[in-house]
N, C-alpha and C. Protein backbone atom coordinates (compact mmCIF):
# COMPACT_ATOMS: atom_id res chain seq x y z
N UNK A 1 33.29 -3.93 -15.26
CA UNK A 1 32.76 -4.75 -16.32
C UNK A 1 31.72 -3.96 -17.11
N UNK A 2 31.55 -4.23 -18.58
CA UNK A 2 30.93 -3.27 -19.40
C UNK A 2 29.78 -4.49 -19.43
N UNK A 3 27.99 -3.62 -19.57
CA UNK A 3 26.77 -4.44 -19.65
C UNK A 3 26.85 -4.17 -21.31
N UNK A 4 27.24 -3.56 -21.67
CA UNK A 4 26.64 -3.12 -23.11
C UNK A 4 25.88 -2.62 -23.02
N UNK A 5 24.40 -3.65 -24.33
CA UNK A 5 23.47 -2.97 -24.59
C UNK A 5 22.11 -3.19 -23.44
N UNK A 6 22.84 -4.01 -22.30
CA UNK A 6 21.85 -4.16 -21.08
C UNK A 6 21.87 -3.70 -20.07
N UNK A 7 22.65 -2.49 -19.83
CA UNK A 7 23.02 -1.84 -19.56
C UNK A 7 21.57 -0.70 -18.92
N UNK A 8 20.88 0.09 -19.69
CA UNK A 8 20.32 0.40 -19.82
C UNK A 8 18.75 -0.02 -18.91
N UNK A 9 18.78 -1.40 -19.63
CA UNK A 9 17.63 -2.42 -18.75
C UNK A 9 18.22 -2.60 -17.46
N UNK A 10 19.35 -2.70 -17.06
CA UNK A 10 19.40 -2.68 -15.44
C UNK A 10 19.44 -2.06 -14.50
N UNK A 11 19.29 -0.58 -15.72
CA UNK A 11 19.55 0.63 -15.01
C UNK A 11 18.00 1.31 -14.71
N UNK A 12 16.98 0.53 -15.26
CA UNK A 12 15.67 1.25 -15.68
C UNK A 12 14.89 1.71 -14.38
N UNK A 13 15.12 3.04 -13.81
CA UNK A 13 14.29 3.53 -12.74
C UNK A 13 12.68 3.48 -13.05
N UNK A 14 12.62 3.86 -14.10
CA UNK A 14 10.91 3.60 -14.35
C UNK A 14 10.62 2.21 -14.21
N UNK A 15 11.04 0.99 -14.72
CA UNK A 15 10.88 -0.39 -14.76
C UNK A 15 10.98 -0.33 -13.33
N UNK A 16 11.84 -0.22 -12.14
CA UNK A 16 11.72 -0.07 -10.73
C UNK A 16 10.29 0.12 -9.92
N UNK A 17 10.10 1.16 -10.94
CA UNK A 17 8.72 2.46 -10.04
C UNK A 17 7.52 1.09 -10.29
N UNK A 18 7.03 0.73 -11.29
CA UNK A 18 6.75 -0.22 -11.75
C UNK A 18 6.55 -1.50 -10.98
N UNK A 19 7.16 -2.02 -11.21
CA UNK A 19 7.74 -3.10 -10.32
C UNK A 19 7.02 -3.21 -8.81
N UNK A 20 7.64 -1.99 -8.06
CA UNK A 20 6.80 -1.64 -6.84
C UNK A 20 5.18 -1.39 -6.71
N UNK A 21 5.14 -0.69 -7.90
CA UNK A 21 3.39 -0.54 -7.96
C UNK A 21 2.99 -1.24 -8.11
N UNK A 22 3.13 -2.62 -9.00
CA UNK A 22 2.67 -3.98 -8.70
C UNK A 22 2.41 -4.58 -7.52
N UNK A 23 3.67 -3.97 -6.97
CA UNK A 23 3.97 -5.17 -5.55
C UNK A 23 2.84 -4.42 -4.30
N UNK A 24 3.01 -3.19 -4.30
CA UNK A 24 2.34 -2.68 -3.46
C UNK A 24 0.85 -2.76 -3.56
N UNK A 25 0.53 -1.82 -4.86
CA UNK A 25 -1.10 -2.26 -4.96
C UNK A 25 -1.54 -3.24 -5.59
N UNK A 26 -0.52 -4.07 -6.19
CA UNK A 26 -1.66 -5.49 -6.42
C UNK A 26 -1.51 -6.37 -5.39
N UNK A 27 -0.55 -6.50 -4.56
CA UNK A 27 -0.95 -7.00 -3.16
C UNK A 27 -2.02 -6.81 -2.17
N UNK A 28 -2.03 -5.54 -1.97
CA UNK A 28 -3.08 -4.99 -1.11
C UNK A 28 -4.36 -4.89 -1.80
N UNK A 29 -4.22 -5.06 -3.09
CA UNK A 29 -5.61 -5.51 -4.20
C UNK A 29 -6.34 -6.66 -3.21
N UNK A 30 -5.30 -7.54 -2.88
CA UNK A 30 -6.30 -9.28 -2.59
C UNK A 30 -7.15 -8.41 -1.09
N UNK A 31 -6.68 -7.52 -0.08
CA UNK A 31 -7.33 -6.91 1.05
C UNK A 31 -8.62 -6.39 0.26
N UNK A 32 -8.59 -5.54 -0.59
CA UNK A 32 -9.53 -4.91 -1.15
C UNK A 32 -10.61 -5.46 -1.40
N UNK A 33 -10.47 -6.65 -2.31
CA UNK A 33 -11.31 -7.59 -2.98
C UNK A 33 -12.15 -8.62 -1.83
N UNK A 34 -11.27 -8.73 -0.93
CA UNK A 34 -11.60 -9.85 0.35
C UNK A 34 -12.32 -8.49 1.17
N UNK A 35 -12.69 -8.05 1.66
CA UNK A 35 -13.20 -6.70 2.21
C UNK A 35 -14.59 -6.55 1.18
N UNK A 36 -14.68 -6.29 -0.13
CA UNK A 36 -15.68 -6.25 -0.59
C UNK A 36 -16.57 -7.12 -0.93
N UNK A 37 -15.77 -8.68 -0.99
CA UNK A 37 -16.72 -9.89 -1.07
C UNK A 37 -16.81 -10.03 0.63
N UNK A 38 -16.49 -10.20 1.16
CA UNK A 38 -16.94 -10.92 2.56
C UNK A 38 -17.61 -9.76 3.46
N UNK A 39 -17.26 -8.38 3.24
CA UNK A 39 -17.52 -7.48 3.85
C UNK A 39 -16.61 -6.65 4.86
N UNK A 40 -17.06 -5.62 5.37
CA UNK A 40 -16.33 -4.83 6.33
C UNK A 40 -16.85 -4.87 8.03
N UNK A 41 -17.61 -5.85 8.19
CA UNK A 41 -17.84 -6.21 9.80
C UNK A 41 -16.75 -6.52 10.32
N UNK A 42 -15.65 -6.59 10.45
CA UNK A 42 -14.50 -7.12 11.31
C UNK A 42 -13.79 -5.24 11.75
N UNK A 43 -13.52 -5.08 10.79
CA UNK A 43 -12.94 -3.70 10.76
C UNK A 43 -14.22 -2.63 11.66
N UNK A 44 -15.48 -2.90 11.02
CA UNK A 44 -16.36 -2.12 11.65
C UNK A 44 -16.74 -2.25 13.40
N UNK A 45 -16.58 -3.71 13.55
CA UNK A 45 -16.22 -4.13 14.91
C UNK A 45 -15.36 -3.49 15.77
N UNK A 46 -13.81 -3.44 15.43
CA UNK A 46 -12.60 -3.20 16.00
C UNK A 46 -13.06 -1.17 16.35
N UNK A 47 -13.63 -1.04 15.42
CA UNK A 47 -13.80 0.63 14.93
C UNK A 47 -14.78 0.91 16.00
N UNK A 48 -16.08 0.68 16.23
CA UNK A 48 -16.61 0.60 17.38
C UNK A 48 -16.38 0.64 18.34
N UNK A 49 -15.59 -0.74 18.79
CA UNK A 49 -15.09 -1.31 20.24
C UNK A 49 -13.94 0.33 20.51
N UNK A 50 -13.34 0.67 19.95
CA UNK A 50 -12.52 2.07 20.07
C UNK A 50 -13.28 3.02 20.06
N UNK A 51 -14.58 3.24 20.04
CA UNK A 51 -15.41 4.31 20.26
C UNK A 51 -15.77 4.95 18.78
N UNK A 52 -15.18 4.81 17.87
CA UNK A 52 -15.23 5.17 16.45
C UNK A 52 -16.42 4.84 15.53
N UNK A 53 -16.90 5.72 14.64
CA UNK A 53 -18.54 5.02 13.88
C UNK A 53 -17.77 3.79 12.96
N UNK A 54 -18.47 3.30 13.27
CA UNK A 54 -18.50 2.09 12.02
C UNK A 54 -18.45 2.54 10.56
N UNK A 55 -18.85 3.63 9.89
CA UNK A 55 -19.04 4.05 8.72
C UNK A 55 -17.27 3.87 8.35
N UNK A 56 -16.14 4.15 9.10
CA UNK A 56 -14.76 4.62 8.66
C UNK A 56 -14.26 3.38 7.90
N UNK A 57 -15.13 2.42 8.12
CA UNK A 57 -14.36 0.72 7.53
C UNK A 57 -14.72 1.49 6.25
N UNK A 58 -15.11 1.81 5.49
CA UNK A 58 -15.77 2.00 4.16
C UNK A 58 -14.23 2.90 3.51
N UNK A 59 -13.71 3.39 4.31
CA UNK A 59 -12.37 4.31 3.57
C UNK A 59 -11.47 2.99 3.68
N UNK A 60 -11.68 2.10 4.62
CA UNK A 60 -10.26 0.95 4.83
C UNK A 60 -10.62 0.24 3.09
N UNK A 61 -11.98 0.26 2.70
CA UNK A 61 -12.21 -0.91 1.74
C UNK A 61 -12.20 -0.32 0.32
N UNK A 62 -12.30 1.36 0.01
CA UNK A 62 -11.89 2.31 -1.15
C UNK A 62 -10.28 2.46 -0.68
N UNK A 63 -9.75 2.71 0.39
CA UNK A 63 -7.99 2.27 -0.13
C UNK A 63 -7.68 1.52 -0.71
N UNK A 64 -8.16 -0.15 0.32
CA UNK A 64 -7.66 -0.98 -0.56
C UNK A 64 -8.23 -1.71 -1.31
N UNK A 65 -9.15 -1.62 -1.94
CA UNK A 65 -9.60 -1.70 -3.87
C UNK A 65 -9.31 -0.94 -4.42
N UNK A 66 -9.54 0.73 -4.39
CA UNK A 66 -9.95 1.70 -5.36
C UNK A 66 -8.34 2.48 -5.38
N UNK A 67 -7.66 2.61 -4.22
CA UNK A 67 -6.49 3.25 -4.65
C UNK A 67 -5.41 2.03 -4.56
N UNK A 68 -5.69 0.69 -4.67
CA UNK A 68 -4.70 -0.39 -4.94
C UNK A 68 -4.93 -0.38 -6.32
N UNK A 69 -6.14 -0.36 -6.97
CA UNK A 69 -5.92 -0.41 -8.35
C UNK A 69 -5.54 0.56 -9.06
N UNK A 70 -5.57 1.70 -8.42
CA UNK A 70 -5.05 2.51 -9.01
C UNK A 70 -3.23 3.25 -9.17
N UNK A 71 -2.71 2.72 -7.98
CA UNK A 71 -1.45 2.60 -7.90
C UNK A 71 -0.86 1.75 -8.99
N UNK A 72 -1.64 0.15 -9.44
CA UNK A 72 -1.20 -0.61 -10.09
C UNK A 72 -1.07 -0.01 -11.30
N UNK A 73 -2.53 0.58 -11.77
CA UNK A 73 -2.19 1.25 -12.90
C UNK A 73 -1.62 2.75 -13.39
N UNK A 74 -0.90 3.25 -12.04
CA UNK A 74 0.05 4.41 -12.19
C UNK A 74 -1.34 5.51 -12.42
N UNK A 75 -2.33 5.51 -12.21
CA UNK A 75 -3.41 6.46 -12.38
C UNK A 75 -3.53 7.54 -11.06
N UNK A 76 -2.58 8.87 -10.90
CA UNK A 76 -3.27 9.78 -9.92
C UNK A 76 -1.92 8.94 -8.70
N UNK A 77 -1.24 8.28 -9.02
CA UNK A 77 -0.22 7.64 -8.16
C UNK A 77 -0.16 8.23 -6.50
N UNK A 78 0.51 9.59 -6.67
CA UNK A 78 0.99 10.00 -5.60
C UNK A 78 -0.35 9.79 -4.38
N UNK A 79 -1.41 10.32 -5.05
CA UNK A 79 -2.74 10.35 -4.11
C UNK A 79 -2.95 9.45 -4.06
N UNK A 80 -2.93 8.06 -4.41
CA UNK A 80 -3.49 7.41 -4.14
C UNK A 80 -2.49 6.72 -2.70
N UNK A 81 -1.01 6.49 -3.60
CA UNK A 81 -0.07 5.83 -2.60
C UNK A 81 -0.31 6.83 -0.95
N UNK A 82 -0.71 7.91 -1.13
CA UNK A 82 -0.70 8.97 0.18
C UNK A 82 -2.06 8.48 0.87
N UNK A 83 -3.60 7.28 0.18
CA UNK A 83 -4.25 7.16 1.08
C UNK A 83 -3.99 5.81 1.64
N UNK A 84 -3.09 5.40 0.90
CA UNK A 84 -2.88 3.81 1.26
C UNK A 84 -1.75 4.20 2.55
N UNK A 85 -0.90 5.10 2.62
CA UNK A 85 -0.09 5.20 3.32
C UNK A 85 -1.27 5.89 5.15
N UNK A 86 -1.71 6.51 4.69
CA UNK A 86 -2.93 6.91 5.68
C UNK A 86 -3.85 5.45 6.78
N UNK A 87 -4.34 5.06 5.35
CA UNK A 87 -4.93 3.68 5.59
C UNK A 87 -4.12 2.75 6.57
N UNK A 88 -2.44 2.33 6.16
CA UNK A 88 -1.74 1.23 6.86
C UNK A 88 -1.30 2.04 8.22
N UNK A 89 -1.24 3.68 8.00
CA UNK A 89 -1.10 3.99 9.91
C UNK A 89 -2.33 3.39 10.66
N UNK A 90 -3.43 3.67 10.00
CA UNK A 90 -4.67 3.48 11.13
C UNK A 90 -4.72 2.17 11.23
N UNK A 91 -4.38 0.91 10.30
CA UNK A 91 -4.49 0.05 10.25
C UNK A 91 -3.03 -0.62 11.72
N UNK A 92 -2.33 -0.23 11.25
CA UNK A 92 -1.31 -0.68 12.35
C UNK A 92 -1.60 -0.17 13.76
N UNK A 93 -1.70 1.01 13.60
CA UNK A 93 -2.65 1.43 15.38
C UNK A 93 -3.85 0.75 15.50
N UNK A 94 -4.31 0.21 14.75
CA UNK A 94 -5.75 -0.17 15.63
C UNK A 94 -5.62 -1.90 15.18
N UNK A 95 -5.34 -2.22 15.00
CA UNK A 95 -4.64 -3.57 14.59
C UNK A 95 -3.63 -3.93 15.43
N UNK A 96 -2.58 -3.40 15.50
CA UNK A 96 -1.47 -4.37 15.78
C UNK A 96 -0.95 -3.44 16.50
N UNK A 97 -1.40 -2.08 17.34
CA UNK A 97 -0.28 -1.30 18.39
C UNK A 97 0.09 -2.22 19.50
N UNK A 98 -0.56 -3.12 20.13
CA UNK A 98 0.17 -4.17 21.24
C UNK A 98 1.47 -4.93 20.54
N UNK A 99 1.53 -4.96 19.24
CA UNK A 99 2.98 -5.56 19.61
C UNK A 99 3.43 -5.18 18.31
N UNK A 100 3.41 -3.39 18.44
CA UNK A 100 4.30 -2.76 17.18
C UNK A 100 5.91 -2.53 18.38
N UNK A 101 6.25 -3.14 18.81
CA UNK A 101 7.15 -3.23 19.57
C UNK A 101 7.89 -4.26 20.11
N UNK A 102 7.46 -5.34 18.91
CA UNK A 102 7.90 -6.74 19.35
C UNK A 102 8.53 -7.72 18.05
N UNK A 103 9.35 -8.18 18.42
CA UNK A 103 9.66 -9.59 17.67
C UNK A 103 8.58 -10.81 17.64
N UNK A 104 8.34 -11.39 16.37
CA UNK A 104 7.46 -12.36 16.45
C UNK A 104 8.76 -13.49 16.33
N UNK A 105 8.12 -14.47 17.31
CA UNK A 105 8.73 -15.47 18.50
C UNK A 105 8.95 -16.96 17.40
N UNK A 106 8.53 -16.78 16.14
CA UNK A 106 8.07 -17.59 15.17
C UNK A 106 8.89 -17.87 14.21
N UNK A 107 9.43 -15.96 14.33
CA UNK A 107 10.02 -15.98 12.66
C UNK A 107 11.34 -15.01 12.75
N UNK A 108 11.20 -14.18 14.24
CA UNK A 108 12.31 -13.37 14.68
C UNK A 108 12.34 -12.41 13.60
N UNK A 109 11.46 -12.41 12.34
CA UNK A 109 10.72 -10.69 11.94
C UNK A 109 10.03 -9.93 12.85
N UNK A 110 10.36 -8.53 12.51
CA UNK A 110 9.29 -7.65 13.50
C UNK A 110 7.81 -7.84 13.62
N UNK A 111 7.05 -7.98 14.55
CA UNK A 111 5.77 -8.63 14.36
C UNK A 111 4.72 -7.87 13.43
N UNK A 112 5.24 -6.90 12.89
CA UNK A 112 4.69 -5.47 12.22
C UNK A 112 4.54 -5.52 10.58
N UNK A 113 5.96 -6.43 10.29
CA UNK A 113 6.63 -6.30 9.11
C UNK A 113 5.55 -6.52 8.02
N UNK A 114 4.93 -6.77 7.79
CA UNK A 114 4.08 -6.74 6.85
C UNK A 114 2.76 -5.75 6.44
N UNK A 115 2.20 -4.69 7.26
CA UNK A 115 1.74 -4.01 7.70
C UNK A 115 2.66 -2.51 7.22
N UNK A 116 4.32 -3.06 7.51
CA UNK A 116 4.79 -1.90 7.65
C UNK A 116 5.44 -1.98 5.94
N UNK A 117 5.59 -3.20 5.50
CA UNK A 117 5.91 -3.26 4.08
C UNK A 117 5.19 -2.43 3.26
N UNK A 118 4.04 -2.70 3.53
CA UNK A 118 2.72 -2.03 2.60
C UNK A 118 3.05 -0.18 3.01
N UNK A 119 2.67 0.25 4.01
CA UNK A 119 3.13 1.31 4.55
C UNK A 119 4.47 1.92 3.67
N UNK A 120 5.52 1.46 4.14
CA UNK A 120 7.25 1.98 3.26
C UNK A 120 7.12 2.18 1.70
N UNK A 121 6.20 0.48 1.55
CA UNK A 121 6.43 0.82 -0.49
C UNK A 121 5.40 1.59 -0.56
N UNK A 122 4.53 2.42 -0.24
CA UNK A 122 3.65 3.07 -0.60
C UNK A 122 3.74 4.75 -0.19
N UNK A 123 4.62 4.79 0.99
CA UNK A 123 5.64 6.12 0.87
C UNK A 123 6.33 6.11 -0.21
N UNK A 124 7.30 5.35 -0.38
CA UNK A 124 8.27 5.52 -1.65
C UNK A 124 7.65 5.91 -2.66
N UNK A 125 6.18 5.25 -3.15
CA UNK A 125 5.60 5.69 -4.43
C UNK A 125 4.94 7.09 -4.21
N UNK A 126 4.91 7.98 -2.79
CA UNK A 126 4.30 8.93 -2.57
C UNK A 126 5.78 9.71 -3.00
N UNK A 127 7.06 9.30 -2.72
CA UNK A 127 8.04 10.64 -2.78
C UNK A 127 8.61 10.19 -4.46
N UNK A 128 8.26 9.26 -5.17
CA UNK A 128 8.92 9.07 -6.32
C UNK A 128 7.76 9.50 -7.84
N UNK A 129 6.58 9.16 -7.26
CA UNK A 129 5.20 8.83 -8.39
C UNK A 129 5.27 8.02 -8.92
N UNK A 130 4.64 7.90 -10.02
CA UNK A 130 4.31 6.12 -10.63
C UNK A 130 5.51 6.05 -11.91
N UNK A 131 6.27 6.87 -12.52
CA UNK A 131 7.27 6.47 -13.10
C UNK A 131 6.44 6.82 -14.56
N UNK A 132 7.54 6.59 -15.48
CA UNK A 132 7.29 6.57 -17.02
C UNK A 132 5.85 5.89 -17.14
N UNK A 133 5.99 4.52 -17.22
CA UNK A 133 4.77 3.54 -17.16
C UNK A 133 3.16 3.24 -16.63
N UNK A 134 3.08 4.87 -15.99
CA UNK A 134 1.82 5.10 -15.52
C UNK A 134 0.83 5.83 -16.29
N UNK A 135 0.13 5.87 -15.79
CA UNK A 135 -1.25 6.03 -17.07
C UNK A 135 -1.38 7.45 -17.02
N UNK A 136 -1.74 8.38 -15.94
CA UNK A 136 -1.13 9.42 -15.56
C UNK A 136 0.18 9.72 -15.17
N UNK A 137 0.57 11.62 -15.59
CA UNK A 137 1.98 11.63 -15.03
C UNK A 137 2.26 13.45 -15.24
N UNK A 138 2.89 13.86 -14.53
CA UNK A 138 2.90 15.42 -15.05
C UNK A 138 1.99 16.27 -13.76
N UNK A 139 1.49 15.73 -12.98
CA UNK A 139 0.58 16.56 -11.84
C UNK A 139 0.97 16.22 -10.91
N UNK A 140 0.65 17.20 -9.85
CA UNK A 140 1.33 17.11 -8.25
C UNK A 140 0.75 15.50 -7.48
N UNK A 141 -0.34 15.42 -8.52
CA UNK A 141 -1.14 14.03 -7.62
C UNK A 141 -0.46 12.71 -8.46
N UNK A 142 0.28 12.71 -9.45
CA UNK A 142 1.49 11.64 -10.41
C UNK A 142 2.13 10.85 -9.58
């Protein structure tokens, strides 16, 4: 079957790249924002209790504000999607390693899956960059 002249629009890899950078860092935007209004004592807690300084919550809360907004707006893409991707390992090990190996009993999704969503779309924007539609584009960090 021929699209014609829409053809084109369904084909749009940049509109894709897009698309995801929304999904990824304006999602993980609402972590960011909730982290900087309420604070980083929960994270700084968990970080502790593991023997770790408390200071490291402060990179969990510049991922996700400072390189969620910046994914959104395709600015420096690759680096940024590469600290968010950093961010959701440590976040899933120190969060959720007891049952990165389990079905949740609820929903029969992996008990991970959301954790690991953020994680995947934010690789992808590390091996693709932010597409036509980004504010930056042309550098190894794009």
């Amino acid at each position: 079957m021929m699209l014609g002249k829409y053809e084109n629009f369904l084909r749009n890899t940049d509109l894709g790249l897009l698309v995801l950078r929304l999904n990824v860092g304006g999602l993980m935007l609402f972590h960011g924002i909730h982290k900087a209004v309420h604070g980083i004592d929960g994270i700084a807690g968990m970080l502790t209790a593991l023997g770790l300084p408390a200071f490291i919550a402060y990179g969990a809360l510049f991922c996700e504000l400072v390189a969620s907004a910046m994914i959104v707006l395709g600015m420096w893409t690759r680096a940024a999607a590469a600290a968010l991707v950093g961010n959701m390992i440590v976040a899933i090990l120190m969060a959720h390693a007891d049952v990165l190996f389990t079905i949740n009993p609820n929903t029969g999704g992996w008990a991970v899956e959301l954790p690991a969503l953020y994680l995947l779309g934010a690789l992808a924007i590390c091996f693709t960059g932010g597409g036509k539609y980004a504010l930056t584009k042309g550098t190894v960090l794009d």
